[in-house]
N, C-alpha and C. Protein backbone atom coordinates (compact mmCIF):
# COMPACT_ATOMS: atom_id res chain seq x y z
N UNK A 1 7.49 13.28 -6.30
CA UNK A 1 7.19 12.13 -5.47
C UNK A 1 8.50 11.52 -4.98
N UNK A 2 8.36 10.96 -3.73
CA UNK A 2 9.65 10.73 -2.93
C UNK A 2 8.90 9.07 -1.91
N UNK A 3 9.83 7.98 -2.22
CA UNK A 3 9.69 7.32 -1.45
C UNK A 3 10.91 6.44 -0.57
N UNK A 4 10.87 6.16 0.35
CA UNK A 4 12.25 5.81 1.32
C UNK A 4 11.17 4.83 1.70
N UNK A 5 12.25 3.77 1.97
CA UNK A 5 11.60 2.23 1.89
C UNK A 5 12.47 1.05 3.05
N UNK A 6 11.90 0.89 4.04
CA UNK A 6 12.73 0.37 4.86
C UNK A 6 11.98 -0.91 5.67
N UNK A 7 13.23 -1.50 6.01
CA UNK A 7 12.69 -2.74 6.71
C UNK A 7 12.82 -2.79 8.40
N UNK A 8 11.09 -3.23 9.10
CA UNK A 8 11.19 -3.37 10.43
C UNK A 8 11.57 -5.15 10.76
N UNK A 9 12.90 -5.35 10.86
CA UNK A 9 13.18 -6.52 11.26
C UNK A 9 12.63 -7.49 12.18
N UNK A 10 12.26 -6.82 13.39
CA UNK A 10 11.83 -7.88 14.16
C UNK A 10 10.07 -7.91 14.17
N UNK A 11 9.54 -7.53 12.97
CA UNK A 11 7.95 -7.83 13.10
C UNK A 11 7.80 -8.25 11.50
N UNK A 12 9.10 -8.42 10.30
CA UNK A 12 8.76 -8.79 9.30
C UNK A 12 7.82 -8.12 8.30
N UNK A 13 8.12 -6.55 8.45
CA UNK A 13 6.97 -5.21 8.13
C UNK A 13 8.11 -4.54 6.92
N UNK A 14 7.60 -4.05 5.83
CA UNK A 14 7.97 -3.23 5.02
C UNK A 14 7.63 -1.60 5.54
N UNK A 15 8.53 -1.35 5.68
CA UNK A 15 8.27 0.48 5.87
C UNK A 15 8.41 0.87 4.83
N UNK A 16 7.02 2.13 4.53
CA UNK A 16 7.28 2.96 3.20
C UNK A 16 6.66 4.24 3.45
N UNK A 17 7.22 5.15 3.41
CA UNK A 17 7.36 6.57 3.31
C UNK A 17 7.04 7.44 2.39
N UNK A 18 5.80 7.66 1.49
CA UNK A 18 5.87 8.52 0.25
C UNK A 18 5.04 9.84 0.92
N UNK A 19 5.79 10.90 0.01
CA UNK A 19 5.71 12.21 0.10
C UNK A 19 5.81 12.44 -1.39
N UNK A 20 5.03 13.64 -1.42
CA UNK A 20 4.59 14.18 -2.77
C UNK A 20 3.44 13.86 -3.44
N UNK A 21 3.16 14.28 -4.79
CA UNK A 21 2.12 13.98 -5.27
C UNK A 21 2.57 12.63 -6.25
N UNK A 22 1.35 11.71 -6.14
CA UNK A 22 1.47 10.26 -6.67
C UNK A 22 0.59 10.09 -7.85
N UNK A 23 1.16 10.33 -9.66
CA UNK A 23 0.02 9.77 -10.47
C UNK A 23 0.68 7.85 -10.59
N UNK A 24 -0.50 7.87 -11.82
CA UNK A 24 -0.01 6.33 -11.97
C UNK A 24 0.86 5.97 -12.75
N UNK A 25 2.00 6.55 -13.22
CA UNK A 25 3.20 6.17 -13.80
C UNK A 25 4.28 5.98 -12.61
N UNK A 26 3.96 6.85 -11.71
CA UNK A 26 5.03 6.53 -10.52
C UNK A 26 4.41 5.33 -9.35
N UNK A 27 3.14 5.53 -9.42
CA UNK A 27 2.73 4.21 -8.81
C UNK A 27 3.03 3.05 -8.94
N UNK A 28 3.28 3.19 -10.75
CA UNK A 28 3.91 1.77 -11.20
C UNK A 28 4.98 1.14 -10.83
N UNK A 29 6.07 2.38 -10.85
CA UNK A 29 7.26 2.26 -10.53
C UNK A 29 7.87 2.13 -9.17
N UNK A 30 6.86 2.48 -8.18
CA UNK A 30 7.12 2.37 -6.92
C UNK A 30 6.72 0.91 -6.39
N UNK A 31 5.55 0.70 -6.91
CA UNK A 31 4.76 -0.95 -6.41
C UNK A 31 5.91 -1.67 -6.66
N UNK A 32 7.07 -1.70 -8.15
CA UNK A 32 7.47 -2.67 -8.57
C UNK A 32 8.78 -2.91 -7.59
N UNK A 33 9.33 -1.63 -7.32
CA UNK A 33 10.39 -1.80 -6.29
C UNK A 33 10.12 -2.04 -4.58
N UNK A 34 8.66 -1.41 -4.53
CA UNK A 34 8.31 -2.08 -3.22
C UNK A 34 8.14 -3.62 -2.96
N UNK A 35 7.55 -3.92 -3.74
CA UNK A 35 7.03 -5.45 -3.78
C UNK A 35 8.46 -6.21 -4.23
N UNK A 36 9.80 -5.54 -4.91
CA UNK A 36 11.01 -6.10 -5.24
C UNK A 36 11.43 -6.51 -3.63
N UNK A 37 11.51 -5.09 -2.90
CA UNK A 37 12.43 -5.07 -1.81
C UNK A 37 11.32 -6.47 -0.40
N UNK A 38 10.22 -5.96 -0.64
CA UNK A 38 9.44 -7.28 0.27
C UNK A 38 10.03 -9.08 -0.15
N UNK A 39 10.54 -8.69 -1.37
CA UNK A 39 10.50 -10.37 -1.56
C UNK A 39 11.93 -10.70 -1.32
N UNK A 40 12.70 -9.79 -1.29
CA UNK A 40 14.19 -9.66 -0.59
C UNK A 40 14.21 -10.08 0.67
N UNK A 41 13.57 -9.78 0.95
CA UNK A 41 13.22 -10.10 2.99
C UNK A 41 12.56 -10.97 2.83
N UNK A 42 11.80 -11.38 2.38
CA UNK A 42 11.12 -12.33 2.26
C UNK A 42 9.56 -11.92 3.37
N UNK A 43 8.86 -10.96 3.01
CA UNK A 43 8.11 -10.30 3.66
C UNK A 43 6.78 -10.27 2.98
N UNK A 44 5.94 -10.55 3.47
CA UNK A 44 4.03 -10.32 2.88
C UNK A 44 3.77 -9.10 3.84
N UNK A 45 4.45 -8.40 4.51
CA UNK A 45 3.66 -7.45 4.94
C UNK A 45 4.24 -5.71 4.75
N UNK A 46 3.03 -4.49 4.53
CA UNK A 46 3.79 -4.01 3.83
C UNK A 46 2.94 -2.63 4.58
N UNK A 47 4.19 -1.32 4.86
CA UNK A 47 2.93 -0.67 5.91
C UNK A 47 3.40 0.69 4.80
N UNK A 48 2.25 1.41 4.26
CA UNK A 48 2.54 2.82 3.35
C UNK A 48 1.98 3.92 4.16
N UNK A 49 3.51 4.54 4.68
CA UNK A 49 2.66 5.70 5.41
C UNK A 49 2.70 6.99 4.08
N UNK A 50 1.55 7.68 3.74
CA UNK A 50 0.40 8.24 3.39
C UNK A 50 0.36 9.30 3.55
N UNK A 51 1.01 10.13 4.84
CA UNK A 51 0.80 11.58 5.48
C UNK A 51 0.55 12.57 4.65
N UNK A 52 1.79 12.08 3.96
CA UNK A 52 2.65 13.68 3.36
C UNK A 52 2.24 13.34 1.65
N UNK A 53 1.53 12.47 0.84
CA UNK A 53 1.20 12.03 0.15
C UNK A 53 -0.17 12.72 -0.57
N UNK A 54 -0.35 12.80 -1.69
CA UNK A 54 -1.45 13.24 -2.70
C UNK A 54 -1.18 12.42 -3.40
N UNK A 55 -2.60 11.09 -3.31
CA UNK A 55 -2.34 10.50 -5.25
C UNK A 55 -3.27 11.03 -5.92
N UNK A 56 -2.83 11.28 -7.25
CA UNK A 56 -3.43 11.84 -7.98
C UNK A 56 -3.53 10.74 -9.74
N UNK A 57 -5.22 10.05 -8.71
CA UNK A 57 -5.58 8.96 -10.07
C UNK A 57 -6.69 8.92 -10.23
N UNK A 58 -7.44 8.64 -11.51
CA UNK A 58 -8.70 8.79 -12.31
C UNK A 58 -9.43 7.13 -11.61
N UNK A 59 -10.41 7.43 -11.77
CA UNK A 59 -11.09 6.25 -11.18
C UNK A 59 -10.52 4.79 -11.87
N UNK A 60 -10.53 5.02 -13.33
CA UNK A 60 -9.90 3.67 -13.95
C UNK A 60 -8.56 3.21 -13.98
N UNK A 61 -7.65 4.21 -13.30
CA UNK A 61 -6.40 3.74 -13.21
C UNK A 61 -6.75 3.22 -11.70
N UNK A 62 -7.49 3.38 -10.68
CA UNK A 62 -7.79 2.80 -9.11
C UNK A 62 -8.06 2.03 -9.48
N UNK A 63 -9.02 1.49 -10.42
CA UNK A 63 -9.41 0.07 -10.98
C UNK A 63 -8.16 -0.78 -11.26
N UNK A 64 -6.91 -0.39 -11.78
CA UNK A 64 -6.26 -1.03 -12.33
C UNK A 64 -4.99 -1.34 -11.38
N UNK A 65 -5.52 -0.30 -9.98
CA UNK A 65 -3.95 -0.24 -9.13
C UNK A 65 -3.70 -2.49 -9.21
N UNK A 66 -5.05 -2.89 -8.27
CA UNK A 66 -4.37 -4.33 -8.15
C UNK A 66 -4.04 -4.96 -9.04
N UNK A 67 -4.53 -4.83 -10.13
CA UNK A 67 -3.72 -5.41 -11.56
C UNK A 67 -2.53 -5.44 -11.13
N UNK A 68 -2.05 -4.27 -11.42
CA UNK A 68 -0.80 -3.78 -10.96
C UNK A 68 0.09 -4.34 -10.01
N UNK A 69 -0.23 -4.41 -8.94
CA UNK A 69 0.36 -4.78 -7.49
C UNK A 69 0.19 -6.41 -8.10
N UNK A 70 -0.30 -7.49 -8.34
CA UNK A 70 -0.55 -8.68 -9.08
C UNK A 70 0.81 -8.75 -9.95
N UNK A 71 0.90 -8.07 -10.84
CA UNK A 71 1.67 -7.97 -11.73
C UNK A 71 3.19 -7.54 -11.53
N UNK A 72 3.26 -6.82 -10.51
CA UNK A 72 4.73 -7.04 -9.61
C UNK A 72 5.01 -8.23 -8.16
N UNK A 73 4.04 -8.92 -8.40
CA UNK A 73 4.17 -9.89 -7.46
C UNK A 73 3.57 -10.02 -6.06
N UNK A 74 2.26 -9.28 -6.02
CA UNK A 74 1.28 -9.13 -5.29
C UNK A 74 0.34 -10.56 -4.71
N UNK A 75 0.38 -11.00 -3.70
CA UNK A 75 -0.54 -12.06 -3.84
C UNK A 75 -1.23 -12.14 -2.56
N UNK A 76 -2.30 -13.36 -2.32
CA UNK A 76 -3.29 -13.15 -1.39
C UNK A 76 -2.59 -12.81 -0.18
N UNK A 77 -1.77 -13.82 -0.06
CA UNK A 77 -0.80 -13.33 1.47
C UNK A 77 -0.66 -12.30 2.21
N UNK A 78 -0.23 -11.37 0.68
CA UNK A 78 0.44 -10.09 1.33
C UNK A 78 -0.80 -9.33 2.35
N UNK A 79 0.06 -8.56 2.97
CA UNK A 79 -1.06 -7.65 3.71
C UNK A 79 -0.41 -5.86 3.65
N UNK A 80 -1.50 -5.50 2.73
CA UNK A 80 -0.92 -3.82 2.71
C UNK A 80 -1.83 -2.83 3.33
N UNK A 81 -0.86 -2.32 4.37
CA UNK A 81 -1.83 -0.74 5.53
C UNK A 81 -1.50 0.26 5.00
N UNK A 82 -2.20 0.64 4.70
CA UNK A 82 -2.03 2.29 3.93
C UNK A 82 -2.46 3.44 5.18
N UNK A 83 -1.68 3.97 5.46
CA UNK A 83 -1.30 5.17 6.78
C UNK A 83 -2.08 6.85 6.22
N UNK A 84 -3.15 7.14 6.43
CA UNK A 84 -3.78 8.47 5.69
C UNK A 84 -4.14 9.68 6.78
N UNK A 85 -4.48 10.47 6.55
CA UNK A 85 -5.05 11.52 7.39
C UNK A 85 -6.67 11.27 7.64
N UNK A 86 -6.99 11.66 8.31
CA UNK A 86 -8.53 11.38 8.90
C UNK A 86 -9.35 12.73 8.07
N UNK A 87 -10.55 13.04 7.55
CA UNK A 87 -10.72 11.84 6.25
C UNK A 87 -10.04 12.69 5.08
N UNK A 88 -9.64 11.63 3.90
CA UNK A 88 -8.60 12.22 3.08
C UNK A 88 -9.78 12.93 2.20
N UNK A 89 -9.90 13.60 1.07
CA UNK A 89 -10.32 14.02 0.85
C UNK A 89 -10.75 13.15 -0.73
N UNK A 90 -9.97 12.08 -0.92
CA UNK A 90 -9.62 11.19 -1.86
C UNK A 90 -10.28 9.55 -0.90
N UNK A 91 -11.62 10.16 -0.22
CA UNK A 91 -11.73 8.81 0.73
C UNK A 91 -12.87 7.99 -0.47
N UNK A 92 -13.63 8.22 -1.40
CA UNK A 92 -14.40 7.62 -1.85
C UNK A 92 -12.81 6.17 -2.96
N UNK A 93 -11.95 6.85 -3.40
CA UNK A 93 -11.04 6.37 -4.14
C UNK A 93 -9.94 5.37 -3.00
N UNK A 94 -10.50 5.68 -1.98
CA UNK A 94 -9.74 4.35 -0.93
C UNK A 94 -10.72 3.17 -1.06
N UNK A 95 -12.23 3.48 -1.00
CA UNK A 95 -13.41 2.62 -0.84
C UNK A 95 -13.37 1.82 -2.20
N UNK A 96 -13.40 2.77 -3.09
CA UNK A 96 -13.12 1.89 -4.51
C UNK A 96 -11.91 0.93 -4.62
N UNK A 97 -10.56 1.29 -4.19
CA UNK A 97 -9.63 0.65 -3.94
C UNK A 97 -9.53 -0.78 -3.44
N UNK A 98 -10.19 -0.61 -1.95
CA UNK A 98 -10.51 -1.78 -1.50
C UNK A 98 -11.51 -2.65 -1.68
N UNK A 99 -12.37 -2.36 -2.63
CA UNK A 99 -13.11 -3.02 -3.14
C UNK A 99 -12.75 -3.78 -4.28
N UNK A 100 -12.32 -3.34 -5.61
CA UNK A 100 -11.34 -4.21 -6.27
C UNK A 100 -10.18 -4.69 -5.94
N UNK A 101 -9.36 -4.66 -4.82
CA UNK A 101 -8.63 -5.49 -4.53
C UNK A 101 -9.49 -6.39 -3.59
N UNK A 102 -10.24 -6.41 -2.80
CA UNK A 102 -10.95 -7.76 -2.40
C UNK A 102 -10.96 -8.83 -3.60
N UNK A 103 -12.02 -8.14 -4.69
CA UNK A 103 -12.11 -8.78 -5.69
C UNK A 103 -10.79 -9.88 -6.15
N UNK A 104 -9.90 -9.33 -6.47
CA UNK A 104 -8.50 -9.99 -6.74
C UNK A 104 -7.80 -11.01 -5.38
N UNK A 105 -8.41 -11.14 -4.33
CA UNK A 105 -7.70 -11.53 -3.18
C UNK A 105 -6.93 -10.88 -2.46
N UNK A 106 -6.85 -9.74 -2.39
CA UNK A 106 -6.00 -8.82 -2.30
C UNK A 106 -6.27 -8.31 -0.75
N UNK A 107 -5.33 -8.34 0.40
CA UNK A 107 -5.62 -7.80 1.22
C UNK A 107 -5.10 -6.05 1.10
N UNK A 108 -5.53 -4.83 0.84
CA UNK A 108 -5.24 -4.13 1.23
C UNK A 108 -6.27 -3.05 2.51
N UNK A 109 -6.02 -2.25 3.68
CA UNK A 109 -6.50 -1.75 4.79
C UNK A 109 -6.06 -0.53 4.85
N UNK A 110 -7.02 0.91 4.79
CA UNK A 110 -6.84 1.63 5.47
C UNK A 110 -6.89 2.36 6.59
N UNK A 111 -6.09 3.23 7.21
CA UNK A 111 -5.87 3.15 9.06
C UNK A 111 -5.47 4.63 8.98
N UNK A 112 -5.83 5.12 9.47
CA UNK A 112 -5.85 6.95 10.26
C UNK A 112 -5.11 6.52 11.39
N UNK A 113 -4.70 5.78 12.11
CA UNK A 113 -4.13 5.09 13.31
C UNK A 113 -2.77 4.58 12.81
N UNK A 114 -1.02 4.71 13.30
CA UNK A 114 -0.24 3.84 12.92
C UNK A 114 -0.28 2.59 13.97
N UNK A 115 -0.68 2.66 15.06
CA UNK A 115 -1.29 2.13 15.63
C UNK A 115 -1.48 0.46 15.51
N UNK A 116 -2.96 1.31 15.16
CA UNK A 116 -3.97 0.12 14.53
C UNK A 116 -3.14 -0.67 13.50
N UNK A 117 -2.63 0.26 12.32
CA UNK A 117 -1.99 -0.28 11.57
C UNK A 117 -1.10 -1.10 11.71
N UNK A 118 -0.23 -0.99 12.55
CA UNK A 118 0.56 -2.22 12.93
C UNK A 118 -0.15 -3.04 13.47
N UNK A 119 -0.38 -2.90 14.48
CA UNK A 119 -1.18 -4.06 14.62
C UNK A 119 -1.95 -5.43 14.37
N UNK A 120 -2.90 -4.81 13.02
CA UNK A 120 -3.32 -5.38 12.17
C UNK A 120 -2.13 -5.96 11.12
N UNK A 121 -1.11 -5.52 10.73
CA UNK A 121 -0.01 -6.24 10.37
C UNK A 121 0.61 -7.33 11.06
N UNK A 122 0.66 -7.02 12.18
CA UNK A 122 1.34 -8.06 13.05
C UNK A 122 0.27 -9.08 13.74
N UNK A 123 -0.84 -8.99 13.42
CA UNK A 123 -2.07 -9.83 13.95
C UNK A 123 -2.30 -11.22 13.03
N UNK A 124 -1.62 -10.97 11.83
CA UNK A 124 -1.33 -12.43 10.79
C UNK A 124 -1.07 -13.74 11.82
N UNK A 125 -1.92 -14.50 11.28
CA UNK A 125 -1.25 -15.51 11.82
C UNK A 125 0.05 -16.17 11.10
């Protein structure tokens, strides 16, 4: 697993780049430095492009991703686009995803579109 992590300055957007396969020990470790480098900038918005990406997690660790993201400093504000292939093959574990993070306040969105995805990032008021 490989992630490169960069900032779009003039729209206040976290760029993130993962490639490889993703369980949840590196998830951990990635949320904590993503959500580090957003609060550096001082940024709630956060775009994960997805392409080149396989996560590979059991339904109860998906349960536990927003814990997680909470627990490195996740909050209602933020807004996270997750960037995927049209349909992933891991699409029931996006649906679950966004369903417990609603639960938590949690905005996270997925987008087959980078598009859309920005967009919807930059559509915050």
């Amino acid at each position: 697993m490989d992630v490169k992590t960069s900032y779009l300055e003039e729209d206040a957007i976290v760029l993130v780049k993962a490639t490889g396969i993703m369980d949840f020990e590196e998830h951990r470790k990635y949320a904590k430095e993503i959500l580090s480098f957003a609060k550096e900038h001082n940024s709630h918005k956060i775009f994960v492009n997805m392409l080149d990406m396989i996560p590979r997690l059991t339904t109860l660790e998906i349960d536990d991703l927003p814990k997680t993201l909470i627990e490195y400093g996740a909050k209602p504000e933020h807004r996270i686009a997750i960037l995927h292939n049209p349909p992933p093959p891991y699409d029931k574990g996006f649906k679950f995803l966004i369903n417990v993070a609603s639960l938590k306040s949690l905005q996270i969105k997925p987008f087959t579109s980078k598009d859309k995805a920005h967009a919807w990032l930059k559509s915050e008021p």
